[in-house]
C-alpha atoms as a PDB file:
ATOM      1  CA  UNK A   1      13.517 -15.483 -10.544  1.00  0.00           C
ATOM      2  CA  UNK A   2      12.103 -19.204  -9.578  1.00  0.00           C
ATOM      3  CA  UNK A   3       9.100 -20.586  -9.389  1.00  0.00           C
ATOM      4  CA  UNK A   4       6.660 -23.400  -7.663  1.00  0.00           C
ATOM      5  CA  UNK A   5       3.822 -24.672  -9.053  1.00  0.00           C
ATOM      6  CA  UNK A   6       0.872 -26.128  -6.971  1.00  0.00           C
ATOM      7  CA  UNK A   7      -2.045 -27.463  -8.154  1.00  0.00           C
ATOM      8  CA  UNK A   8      -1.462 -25.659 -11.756  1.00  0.00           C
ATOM      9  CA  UNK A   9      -1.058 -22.091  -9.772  1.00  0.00           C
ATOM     10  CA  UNK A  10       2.547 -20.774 -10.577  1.00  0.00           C
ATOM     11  CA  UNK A  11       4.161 -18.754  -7.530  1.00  0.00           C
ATOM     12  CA  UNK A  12       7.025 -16.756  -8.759  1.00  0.00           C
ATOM     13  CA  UNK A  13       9.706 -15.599  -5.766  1.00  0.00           C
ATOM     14  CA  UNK A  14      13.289 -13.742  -5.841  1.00  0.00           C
ATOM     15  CA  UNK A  15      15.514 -14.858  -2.836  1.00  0.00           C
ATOM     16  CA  UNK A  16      19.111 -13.857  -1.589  1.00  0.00           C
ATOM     17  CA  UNK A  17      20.851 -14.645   1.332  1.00  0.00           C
ATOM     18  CA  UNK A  18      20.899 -17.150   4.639  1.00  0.00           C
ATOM     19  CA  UNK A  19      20.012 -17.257   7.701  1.00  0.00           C
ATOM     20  CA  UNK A  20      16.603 -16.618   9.695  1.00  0.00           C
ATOM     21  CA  UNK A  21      13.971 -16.211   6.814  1.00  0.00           C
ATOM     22  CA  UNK A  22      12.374 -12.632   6.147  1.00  0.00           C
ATOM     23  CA  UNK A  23       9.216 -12.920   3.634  1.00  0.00           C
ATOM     24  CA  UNK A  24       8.402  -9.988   1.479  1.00  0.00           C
ATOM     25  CA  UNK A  25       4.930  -9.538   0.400  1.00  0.00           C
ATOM     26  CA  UNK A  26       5.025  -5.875  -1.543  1.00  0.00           C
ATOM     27  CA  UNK A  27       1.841  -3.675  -2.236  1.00  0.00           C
ATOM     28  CA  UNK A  28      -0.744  -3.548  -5.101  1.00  0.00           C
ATOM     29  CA  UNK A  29       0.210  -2.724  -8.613  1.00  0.00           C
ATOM     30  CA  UNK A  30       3.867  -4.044  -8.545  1.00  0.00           C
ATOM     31  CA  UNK A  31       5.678  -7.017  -8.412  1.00  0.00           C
ATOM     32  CA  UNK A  32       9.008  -7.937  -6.111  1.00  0.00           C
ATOM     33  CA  UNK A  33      11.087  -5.961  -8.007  1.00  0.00           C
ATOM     34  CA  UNK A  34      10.285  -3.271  -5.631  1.00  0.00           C
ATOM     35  CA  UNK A  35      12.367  -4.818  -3.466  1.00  0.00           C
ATOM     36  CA  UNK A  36      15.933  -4.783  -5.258  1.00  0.00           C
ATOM     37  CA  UNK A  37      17.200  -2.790  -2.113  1.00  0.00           C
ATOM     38  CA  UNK A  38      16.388  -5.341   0.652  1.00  0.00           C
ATOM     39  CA  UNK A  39      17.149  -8.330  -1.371  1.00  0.00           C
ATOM     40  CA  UNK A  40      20.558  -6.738  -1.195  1.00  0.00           C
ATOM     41  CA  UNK A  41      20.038  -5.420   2.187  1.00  0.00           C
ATOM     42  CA  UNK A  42      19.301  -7.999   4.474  1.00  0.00           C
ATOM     43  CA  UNK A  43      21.070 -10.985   2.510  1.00  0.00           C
ATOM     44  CA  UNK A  44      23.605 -10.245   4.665  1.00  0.00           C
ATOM     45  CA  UNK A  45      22.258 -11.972   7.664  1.00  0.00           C
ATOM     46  CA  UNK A  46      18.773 -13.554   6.515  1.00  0.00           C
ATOM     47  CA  UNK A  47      17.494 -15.945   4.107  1.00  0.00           C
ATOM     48  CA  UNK A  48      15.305 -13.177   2.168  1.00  0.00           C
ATOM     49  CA  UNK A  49      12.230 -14.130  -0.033  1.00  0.00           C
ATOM     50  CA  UNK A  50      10.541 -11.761  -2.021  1.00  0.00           C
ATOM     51  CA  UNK A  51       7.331 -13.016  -3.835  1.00  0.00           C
ATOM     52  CA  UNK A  52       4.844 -11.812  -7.162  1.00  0.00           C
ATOM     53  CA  UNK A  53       1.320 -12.294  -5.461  1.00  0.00           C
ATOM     54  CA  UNK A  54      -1.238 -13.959  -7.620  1.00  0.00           C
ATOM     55  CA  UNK A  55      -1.739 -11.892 -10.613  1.00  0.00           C
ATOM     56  CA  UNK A  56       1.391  -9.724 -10.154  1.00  0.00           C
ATOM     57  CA  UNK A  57       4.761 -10.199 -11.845  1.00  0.00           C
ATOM     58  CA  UNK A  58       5.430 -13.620 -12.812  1.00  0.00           C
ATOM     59  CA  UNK A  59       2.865 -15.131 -11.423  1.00  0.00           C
ATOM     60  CA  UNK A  60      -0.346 -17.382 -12.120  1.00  0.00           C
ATOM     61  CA  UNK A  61      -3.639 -15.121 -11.778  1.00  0.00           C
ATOM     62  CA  UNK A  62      -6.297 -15.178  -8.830  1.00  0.00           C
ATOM     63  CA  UNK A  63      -9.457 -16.290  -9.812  1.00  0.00           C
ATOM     64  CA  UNK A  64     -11.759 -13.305  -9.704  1.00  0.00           C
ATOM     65  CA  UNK A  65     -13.616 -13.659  -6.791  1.00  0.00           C
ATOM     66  CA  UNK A  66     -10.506 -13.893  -4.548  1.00  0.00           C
ATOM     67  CA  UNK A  67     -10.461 -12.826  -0.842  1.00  0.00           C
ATOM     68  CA  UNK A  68      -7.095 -11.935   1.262  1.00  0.00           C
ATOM     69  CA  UNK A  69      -7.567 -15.387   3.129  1.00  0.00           C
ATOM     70  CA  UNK A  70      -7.203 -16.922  -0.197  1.00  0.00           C
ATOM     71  CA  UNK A  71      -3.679 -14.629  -1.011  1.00  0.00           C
ATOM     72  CA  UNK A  72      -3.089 -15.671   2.444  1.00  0.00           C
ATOM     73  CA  UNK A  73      -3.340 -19.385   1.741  1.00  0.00           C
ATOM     74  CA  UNK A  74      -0.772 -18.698  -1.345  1.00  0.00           C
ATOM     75  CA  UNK A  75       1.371 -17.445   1.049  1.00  0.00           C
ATOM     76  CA  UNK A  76       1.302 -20.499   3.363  1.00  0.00           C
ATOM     77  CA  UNK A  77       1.820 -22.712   0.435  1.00  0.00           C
ATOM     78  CA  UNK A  78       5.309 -20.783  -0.510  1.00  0.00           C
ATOM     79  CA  UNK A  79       6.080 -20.828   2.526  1.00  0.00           C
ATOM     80  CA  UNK A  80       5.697 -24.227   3.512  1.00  0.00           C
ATOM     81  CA  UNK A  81       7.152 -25.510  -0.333  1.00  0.00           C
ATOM     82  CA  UNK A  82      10.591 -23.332   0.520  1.00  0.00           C
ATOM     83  CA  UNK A  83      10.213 -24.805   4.077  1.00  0.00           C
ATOM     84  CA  UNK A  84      10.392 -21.807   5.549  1.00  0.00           C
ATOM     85  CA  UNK A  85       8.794 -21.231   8.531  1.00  0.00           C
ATOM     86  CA  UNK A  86       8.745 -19.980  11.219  1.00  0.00           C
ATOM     87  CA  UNK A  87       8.999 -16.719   9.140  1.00  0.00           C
ATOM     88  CA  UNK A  88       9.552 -12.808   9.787  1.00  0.00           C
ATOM     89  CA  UNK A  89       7.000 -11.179   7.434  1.00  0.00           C
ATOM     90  CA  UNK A  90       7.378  -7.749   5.842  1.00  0.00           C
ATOM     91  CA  UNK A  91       4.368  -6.315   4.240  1.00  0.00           C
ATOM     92  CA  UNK A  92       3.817  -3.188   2.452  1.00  0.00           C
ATOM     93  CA  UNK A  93       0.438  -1.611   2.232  1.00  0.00           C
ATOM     94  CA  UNK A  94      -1.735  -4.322   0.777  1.00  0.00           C
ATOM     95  CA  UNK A  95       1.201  -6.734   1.802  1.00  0.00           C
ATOM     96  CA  UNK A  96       0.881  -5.323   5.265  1.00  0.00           C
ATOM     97  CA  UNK A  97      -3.031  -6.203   5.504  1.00  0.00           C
ATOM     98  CA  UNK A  98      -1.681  -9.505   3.816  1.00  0.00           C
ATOM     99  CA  UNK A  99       0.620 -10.137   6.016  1.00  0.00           C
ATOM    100  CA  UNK A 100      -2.015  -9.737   9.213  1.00  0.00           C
ATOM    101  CA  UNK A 101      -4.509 -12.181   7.161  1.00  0.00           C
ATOM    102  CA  UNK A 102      -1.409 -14.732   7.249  1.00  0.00           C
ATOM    103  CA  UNK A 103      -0.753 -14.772  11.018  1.00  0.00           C
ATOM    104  CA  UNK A 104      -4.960 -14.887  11.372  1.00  0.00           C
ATOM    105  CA  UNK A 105      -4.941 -17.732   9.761  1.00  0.00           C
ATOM    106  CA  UNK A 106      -1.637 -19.186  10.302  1.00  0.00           C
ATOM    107  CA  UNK A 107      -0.006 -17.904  13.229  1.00  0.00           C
ATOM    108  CA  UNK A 108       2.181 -20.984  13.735  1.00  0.00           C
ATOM    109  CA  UNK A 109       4.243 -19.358  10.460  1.00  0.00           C
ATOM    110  CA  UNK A 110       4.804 -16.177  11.650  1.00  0.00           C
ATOM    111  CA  UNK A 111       7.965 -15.384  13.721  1.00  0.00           C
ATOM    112  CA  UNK A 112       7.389 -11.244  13.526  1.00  0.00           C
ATOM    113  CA  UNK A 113       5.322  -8.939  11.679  1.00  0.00           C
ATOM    114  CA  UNK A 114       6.817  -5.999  10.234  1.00  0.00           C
ATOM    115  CA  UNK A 115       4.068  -3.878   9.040  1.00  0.00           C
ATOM    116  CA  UNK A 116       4.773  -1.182   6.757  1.00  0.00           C
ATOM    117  CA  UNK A 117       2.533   1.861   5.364  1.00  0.00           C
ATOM    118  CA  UNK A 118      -0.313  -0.964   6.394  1.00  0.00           C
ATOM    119  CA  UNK A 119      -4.242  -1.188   6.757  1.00  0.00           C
ATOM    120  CA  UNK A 120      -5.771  -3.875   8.407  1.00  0.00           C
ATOM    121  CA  UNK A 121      -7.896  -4.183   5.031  1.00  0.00           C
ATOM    122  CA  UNK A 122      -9.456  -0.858   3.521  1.00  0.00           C
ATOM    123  CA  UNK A 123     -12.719  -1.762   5.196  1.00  0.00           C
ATOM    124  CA  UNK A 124     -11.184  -1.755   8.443  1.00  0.00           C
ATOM    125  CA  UNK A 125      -9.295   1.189   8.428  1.00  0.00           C
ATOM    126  CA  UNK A 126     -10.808   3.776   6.385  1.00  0.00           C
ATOM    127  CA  UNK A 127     -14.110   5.415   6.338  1.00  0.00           C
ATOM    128  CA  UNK A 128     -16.989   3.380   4.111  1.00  0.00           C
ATOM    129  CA  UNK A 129     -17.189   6.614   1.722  1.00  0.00           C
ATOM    130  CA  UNK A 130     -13.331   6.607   0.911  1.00  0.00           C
ATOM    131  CA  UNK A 131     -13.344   2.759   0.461  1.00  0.00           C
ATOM    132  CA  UNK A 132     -15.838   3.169  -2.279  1.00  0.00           C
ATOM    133  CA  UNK A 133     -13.935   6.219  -3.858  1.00  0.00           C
ATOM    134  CA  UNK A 134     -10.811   4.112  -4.399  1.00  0.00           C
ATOM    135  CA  UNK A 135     -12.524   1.008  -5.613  1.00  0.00           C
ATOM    136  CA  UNK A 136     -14.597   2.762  -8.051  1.00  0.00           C
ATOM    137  CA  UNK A 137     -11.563   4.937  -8.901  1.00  0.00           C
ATOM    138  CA  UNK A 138      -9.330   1.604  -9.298  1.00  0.00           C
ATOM    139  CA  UNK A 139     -12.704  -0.685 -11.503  1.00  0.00           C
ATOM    140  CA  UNK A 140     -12.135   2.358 -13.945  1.00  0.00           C
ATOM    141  CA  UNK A 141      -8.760   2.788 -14.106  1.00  0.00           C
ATOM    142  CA  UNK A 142      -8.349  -0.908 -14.779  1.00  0.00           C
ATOM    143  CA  UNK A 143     -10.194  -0.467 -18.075  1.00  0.00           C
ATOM    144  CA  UNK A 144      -7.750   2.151 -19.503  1.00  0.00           C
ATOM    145  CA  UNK A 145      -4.605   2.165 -20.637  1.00  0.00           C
ATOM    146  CA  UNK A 146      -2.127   2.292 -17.600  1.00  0.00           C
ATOM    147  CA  UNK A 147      -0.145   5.681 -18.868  1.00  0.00           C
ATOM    148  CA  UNK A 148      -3.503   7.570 -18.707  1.00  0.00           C
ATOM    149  CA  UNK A 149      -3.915   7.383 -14.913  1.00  0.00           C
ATOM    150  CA  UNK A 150      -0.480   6.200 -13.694  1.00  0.00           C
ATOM    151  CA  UNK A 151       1.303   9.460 -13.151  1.00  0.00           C
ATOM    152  CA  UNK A 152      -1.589  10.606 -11.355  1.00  0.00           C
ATOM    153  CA  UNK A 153      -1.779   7.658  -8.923  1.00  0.00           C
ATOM    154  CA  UNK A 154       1.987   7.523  -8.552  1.00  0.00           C
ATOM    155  CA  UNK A 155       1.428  11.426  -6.866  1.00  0.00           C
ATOM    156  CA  UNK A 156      -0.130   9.819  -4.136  1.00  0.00           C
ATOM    157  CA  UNK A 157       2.760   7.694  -3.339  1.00  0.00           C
ATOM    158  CA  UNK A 158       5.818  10.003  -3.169  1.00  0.00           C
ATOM    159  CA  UNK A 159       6.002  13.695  -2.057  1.00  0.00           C
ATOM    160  CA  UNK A 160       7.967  16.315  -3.995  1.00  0.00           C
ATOM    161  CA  UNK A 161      11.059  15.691  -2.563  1.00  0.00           C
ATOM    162  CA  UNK A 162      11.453  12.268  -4.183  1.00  0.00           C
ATOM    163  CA  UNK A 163      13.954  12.056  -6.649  1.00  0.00           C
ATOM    164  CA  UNK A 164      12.397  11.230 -10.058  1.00  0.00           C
ATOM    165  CA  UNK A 165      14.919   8.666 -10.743  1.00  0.00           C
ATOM    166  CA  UNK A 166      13.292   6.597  -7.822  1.00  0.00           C
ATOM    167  CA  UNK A 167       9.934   7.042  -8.809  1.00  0.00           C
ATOM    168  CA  UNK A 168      10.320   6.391 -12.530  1.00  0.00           C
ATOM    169  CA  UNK A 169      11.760   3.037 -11.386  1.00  0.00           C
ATOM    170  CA  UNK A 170       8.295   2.962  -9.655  1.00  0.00           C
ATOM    171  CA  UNK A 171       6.765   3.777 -12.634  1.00  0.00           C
ATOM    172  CA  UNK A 172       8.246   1.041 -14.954  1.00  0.00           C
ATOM    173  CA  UNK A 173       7.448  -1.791 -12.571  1.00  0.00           C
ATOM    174  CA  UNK A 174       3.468  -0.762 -12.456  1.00  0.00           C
ATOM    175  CA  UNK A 175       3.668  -0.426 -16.362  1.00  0.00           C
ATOM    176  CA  UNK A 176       3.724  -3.817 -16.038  1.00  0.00           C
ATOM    177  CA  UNK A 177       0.192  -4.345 -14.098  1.00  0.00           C
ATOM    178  CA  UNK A 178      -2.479  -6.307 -15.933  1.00  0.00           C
ATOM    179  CA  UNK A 179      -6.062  -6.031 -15.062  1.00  0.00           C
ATOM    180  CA  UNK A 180      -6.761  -9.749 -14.516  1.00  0.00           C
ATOM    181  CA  UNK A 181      -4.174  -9.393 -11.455  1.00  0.00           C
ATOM    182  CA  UNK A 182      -5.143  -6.004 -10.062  1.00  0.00           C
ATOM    183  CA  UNK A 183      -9.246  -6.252  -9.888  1.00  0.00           C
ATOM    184  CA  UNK A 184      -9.357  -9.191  -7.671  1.00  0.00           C
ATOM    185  CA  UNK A 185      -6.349  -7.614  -5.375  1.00  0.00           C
ATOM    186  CA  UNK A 186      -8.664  -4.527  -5.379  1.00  0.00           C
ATOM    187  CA  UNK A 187     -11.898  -5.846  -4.087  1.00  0.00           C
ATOM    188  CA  UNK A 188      -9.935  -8.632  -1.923  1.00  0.00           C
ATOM    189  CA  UNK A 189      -8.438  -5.392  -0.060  1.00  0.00           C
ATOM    190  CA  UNK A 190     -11.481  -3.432  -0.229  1.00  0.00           C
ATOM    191  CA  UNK A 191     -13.405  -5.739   1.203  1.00  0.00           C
ATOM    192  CA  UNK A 192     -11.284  -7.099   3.657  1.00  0.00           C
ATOM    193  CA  UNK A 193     -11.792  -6.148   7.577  1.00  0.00           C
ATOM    194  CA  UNK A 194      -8.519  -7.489  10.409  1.00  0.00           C
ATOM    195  CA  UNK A 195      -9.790  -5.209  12.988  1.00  0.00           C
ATOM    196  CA  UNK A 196     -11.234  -7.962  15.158  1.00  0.00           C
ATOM    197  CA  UNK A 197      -7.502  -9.776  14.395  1.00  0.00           C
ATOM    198  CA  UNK A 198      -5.704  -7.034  15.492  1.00  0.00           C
ATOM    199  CA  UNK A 199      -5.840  -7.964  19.396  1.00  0.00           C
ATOM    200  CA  UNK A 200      -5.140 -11.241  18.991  1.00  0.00           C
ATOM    201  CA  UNK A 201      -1.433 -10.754  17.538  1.00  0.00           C
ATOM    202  CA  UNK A 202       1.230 -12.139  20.070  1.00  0.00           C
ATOM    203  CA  UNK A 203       4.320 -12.172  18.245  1.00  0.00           C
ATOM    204  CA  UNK A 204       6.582  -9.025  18.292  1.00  0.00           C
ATOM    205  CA  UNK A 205       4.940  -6.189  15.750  1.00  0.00           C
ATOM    206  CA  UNK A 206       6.718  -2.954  14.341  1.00  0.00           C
ATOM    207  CA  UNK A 207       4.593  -0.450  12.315  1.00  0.00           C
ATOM    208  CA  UNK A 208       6.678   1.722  10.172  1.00  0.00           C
ATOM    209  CA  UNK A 209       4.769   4.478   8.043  1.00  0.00           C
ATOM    210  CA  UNK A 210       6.065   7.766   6.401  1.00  0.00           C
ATOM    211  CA  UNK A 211       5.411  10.599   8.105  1.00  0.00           C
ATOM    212  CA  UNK A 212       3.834  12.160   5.165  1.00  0.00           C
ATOM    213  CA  UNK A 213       2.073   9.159   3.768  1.00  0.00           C
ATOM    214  CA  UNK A 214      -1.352  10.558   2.453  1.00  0.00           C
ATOM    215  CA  UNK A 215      -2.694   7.027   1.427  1.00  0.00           C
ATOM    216  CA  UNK A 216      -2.667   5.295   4.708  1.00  0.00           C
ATOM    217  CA  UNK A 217      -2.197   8.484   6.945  1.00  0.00           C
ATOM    218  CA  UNK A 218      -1.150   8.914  10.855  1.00  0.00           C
ATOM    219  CA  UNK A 219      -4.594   7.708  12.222  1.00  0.00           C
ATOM    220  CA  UNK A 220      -4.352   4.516  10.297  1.00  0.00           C
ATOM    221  CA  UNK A 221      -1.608   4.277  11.702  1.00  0.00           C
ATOM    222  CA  UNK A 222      -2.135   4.957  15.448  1.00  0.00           C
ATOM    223  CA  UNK A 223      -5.561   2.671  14.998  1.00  0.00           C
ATOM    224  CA  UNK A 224      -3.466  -0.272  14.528  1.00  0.00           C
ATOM    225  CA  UNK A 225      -0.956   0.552  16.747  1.00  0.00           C
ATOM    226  CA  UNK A 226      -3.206   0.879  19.191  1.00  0.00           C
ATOM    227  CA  UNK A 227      -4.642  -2.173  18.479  1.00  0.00           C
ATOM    228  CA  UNK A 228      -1.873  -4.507  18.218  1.00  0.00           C
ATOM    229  CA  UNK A 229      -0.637  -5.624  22.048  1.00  0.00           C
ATOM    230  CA  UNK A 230       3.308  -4.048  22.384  1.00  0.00           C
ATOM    231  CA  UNK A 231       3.620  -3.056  19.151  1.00  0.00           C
ATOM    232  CA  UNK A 232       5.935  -0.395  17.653  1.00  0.00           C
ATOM    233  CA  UNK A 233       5.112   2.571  15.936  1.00  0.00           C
ATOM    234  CA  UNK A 234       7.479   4.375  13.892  1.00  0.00           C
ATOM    235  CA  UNK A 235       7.089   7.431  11.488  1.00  0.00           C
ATOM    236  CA  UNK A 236      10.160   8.130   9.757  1.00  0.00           C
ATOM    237  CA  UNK A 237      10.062  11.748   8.369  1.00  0.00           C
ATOM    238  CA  UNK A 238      10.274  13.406   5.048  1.00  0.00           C
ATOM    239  CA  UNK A 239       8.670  10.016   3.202  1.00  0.00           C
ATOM    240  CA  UNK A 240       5.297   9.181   1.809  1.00  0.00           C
ATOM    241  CA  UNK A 241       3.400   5.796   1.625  1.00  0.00           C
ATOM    242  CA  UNK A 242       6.698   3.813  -0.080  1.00  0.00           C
ATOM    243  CA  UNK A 243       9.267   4.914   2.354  1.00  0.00           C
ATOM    244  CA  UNK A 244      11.381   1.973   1.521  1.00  0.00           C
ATOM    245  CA  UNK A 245      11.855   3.862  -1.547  1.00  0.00           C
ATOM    246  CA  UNK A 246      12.052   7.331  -0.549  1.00  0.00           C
ATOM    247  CA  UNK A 247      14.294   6.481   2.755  1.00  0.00           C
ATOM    248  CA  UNK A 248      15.751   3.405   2.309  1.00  0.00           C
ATOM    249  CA  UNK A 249      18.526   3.924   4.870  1.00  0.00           C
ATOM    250  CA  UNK A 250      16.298   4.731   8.083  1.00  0.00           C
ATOM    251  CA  UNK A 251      13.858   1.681   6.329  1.00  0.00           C
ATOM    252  CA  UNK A 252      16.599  -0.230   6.270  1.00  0.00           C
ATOM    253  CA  UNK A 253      17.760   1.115  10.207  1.00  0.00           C
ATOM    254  CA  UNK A 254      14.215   0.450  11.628  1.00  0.00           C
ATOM    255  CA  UNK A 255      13.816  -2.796   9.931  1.00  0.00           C
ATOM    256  CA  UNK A 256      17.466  -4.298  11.166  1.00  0.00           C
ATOM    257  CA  UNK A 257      17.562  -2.831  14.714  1.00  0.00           C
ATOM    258  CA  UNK A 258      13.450  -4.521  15.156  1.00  0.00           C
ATOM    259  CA  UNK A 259      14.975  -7.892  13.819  1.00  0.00           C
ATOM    260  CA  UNK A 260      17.728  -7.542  15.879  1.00  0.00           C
ATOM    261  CA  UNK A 261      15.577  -7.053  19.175  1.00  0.00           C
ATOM    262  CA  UNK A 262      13.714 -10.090  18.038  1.00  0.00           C
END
């Protein structure tokens, strides 16, 4: 693991690899070690970054009152400290609204957006009433000890199907979640609203989403698509909302054969 430190903020990161650079920004309640497959992966043939956002992992905590822009700006600065970009970015589900936030606000560091079981913010892609369900379920949850509501919340990632081995290793990383980090992601993402960013996106877009993902479900999906000028929608069957865990090999097939059009 290595770190940068700007202005007192720490930024922790995993890399692997040369070549083209591929950012990963992973979802809310984990860190990058979700992404021990892909640092392996795609080290073959890309300089791979995998970062903790602010409050996550081994990094520095937001300040409360956070928006995306400002995870976005964190972004930019790792990004421009590694001297990175032009970047392809990978998000995953709040990484995937994150990663639309970066390319609104700086486009010139984005080389491809690979957007993956994403929302362009929970207020612009789900209904006002389910918006408020999940942040009031989340302000509570946040407040308890995590193995009270964890097994519950990790039901709405994976399907039955998923071997337990996978999610366990799920399970230990979000053990790991402190409250400092995951209220400000929570209302950042909540509150957040891409929609009007969505037809401005010019660089080359896939969408990949689980064909039985319940938290960010088909028409979240097909909105964005929809949405986003020649993008590409894939659903890769028999996974949930983290199909880079539950199918790693067509994840891994999507992701390559995209870059490799690019």
């Amino acid at each position: 693991m290595d770190t940068i430190e700007v202005d007192g903020h720490r930024i922790a990161y995993r890399a692997a690899g040369a070549g083209p650079p591929l950012l990963l920004l992973h979802g809310g309640l984990v860190d990058s070690r979700v992404w021990r497959r892909e640092l392996d992966a795609f080290s073959d043939g890309f300089q791979v970054v995998a970062w903790d956002a602010p409050g996550c992992g081994g990094s520095s905590d937001p300040q409360p009152d956070a928006s995306l822009h400002d995870y976005a700006d964190s972004v930019a600065t790792l990004v421009d400290a590694l001297e990175l970009g032009p970047v392809h970015v990978l998000g995953h589900s709040f990484g995937g609204g994150l990663a639309l936030a970066v390319h609104q606000r700086y486009p010139h560091l984005v080389r491809s957006l690979i957007l993956v079981s994403a929302y362009a913010g929970w207020a612009g892609s789900l209904p006002a009433d389910e918006v408020e369900r999940r942040r009031e379920r989340a302000e509570r949850d946040a407040h308890r000890p995590v193995e009270e509501w964890i097994d519950e919340f990790l039901a709405t990632l994976f399907d039955d199907t998923t071997p337990r081995d996978l999610v366990d290793e799920t399970r230990r990383i979000m053990l790991d979640v402190r409250p400092e980090g995951m209220l400000p992601m929570l209302h950042a993402f909540a509150d957040a609203d891409l929609t009007d960013a969505l037809p401005g996106i010019s660089v080359p877009t896939l969408l990949l989403y689980g064909e039985d993902d319940r938290r960010s479900p088909p028409p979240v999906a097909e909105s964005l698509a929809s949405s986003i000028p020649g993008s590409r929608l894939v659903f890769v069957p028999d996974a949930g909302h983290d199909v880079h865990v539950e199918a790693p090999a067509a994840f891994e097939h999507q992701v390559r054969s995209f870059l490799q059009d690019v």
